[in-house]
N, C-alpha and C. Protein backbone atom coordinates (compact mmCIF):
# COMPACT_ATOMS: atom_id res chain seq x y z
N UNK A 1 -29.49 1.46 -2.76
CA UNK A 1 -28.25 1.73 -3.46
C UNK A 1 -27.63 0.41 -3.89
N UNK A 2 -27.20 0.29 -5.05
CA UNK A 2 -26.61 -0.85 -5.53
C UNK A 2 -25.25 -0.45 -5.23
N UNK A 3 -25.02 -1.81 -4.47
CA UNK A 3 -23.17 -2.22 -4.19
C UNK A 3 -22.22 -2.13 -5.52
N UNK A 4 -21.30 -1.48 -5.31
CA UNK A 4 -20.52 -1.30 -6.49
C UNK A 4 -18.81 -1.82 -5.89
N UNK A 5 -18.11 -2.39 -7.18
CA UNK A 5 -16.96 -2.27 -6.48
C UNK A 5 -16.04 -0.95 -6.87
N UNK A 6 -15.04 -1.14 -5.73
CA UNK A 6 -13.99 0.17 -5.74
C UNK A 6 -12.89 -0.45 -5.99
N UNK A 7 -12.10 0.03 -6.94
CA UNK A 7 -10.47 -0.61 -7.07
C UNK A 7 -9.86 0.88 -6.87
N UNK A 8 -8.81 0.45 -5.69
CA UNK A 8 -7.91 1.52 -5.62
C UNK A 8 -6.26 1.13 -5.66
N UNK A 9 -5.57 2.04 -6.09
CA UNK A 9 -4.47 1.60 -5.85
C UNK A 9 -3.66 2.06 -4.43
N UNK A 10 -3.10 1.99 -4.02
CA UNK A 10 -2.99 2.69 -2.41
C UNK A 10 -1.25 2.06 -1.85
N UNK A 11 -0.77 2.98 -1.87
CA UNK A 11 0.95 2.89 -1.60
C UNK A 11 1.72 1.79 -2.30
N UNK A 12 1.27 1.74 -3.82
CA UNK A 12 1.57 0.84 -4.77
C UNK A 12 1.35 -0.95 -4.90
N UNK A 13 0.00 -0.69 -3.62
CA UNK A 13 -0.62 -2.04 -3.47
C UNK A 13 -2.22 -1.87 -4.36
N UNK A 14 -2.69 -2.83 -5.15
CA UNK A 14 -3.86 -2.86 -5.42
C UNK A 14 -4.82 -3.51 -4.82
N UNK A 15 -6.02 -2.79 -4.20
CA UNK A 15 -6.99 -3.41 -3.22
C UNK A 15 -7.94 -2.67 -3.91
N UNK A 16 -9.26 -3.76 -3.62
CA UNK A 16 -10.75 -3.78 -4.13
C UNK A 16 -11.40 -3.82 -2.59
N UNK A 17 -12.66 -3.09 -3.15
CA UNK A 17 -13.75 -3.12 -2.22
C UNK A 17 -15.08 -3.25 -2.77
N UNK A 18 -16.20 -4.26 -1.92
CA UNK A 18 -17.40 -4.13 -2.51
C UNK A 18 -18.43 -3.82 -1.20
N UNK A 19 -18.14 -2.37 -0.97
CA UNK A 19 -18.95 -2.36 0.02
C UNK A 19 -20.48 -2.34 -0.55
N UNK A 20 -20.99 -2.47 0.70
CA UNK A 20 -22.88 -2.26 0.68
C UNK A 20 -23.74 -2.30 1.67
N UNK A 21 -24.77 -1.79 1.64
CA UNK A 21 -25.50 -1.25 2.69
C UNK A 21 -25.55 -1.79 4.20
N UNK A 22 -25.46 -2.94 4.07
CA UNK A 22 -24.99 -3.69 5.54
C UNK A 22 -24.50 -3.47 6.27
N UNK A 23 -22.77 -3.41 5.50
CA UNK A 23 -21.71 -3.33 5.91
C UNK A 23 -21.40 -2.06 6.54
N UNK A 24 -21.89 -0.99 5.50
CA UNK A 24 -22.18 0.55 5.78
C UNK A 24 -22.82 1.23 6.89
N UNK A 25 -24.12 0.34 7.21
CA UNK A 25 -24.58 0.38 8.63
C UNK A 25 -24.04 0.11 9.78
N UNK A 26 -23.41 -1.15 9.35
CA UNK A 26 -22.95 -1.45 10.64
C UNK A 26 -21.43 -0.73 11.08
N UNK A 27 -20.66 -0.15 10.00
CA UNK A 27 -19.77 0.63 10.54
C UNK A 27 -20.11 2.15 11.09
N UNK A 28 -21.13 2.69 10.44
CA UNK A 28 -21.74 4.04 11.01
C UNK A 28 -22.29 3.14 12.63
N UNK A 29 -22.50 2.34 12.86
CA UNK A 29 -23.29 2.06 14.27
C UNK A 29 -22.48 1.95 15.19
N UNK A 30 -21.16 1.13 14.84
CA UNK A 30 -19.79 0.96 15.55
C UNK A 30 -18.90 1.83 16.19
N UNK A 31 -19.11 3.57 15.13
CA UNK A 31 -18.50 4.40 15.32
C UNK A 31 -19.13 5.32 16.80
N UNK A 32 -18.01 5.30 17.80
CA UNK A 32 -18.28 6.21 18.88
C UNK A 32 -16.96 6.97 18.97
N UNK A 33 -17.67 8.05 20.00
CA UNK A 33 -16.64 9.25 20.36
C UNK A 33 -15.12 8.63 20.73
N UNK A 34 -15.00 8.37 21.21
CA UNK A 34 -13.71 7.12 21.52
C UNK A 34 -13.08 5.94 20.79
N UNK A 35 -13.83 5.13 19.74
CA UNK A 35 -13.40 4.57 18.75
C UNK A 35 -13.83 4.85 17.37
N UNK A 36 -12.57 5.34 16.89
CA UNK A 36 -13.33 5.34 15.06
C UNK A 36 -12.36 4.62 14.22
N UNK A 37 -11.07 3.95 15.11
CA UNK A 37 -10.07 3.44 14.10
C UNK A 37 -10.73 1.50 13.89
N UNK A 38 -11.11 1.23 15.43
CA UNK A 38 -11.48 -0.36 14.75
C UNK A 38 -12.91 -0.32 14.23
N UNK A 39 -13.64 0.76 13.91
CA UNK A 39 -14.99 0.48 13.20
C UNK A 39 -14.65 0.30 11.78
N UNK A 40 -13.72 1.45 11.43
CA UNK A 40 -12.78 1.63 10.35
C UNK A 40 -12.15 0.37 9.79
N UNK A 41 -11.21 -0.20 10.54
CA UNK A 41 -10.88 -1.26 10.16
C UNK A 41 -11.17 -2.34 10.06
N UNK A 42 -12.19 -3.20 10.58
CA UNK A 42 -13.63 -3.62 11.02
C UNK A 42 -14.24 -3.75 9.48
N UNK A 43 -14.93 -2.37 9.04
CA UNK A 43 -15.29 -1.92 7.97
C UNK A 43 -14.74 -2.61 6.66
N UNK A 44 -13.39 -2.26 6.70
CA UNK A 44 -12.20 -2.44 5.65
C UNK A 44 -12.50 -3.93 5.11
N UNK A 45 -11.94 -4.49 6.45
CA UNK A 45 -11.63 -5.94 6.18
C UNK A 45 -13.00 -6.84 6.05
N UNK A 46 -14.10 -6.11 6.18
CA UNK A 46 -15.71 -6.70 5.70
C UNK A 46 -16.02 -7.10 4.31
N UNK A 47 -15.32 -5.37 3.58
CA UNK A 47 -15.76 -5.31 2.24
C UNK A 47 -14.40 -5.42 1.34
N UNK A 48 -13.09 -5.96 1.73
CA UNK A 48 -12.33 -6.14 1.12
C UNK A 48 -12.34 -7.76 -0.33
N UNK A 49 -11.88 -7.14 -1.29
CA UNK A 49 -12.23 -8.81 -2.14
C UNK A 49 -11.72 -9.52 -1.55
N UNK A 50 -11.56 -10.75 -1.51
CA UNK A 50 -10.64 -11.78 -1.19
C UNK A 50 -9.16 -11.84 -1.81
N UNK A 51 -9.18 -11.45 -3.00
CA UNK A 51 -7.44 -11.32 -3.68
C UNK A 51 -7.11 -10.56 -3.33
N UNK A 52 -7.81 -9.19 -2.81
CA UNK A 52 -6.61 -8.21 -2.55
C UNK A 52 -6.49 -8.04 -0.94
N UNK A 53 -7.08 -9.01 -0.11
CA UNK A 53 -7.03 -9.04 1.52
C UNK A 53 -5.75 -9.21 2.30
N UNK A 54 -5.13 -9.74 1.58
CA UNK A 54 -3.46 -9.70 1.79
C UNK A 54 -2.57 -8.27 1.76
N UNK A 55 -3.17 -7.55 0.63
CA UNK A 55 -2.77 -6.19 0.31
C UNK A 55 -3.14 -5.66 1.29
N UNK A 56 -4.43 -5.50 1.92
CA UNK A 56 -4.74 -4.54 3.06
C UNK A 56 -4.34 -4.90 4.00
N UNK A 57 -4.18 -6.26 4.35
CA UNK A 57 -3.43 -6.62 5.89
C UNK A 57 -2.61 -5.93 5.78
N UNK A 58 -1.67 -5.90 5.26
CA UNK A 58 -0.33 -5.02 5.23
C UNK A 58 -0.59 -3.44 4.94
N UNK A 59 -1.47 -2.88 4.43
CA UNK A 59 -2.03 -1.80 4.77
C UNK A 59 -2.52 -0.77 5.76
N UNK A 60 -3.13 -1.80 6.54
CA UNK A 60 -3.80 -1.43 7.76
C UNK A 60 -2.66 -1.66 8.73
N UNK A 61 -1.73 -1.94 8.48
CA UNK A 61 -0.37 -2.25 9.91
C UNK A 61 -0.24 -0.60 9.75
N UNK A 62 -0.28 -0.42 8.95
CA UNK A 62 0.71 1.10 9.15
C UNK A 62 -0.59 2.64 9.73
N UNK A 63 -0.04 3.21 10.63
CA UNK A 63 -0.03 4.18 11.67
C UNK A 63 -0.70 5.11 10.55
N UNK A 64 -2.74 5.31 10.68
CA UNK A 64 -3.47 5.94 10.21
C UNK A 64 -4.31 5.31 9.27
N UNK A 65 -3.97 4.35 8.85
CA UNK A 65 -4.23 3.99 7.12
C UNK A 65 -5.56 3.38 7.13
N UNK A 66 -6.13 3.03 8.47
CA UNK A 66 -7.56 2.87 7.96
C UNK A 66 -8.43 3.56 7.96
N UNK A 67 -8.23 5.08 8.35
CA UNK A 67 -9.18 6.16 8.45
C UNK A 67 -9.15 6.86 6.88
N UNK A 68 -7.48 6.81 6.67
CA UNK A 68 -7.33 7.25 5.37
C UNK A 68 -8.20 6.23 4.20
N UNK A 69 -7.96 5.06 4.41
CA UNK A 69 -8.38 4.23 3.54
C UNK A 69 -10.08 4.50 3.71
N UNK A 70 -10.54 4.44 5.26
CA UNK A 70 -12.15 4.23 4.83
C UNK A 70 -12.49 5.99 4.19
N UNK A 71 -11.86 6.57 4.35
CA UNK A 71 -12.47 7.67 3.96
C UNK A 71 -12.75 7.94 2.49
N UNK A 72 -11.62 7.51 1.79
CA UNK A 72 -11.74 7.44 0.38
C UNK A 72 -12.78 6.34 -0.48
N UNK A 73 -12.64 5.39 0.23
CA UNK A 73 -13.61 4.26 0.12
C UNK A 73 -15.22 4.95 0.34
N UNK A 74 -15.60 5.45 1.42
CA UNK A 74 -16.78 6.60 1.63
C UNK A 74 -17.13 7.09 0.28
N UNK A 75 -16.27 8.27 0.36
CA UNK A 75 -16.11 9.27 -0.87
C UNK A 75 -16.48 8.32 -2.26
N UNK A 76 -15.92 7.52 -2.41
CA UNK A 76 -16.74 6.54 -3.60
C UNK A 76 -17.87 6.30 -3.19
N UNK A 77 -18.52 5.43 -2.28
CA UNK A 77 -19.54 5.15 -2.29
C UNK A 77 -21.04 5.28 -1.62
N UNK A 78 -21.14 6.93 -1.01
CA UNK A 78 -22.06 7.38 -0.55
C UNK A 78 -21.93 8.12 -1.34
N UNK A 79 -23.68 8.68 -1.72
CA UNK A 79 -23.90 9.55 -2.86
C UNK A 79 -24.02 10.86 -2.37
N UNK A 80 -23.98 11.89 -3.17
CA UNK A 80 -23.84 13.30 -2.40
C UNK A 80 -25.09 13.75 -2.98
N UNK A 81 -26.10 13.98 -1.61
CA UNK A 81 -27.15 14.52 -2.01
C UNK A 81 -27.08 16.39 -1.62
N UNK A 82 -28.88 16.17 -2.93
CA UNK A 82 -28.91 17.40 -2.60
C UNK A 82 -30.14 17.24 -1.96
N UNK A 83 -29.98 18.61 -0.54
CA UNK A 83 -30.66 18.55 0.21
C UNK A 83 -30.90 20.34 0.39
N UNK A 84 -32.44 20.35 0.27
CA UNK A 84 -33.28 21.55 0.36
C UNK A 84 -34.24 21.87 1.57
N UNK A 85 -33.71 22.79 2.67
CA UNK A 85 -34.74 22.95 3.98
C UNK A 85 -35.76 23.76 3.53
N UNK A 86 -37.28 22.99 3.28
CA UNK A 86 -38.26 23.78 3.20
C UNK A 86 -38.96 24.62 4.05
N UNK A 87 -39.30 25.72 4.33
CA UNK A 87 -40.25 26.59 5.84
C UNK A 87 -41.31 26.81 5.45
């Protein structure tokens, strides 16, 4: 999968992301039953650009916003397959 970037706008801050497969792994590996907010944020601040890293610091202070944030970030950039169970 080629890395793409994401520009979002998000509580009238503009932040970019260039996630990619690396980064992607290593937050699916991070994630356990008990932590999913610092894999999340972890995640964030991996694939954030550099100009808009300021924007998300102040993003991520606030109560939820990196689950919200990685989720949408996801939703951009995992592809939705189609998947057929053969018998």
């Amino acid at each position: 999968m080629s890395d793409k970037k994401i520009e979002m706008t998000i509580a009238g801050k503009d932040v970019s992301f260039t996630p990619n497969v690396t980064a992607y792994n290593k937050y699916i590996n991070e994630i356990t039953m008990g932590n999913k907010v610092s894999p999340a944020h972890n995640f964030l601040v991996r694939i954030v650009t550099p100009d808009t890293k300021e924007a998300l610091q102040e993003l991520l202070a606030l109560p939820g916003a990196a689950l919200q944030i990685v989720g949408k970030v996801l939703e951009e950039y995992t592809p939705e397959l189609e998947i057929t169970v053969k018998n």
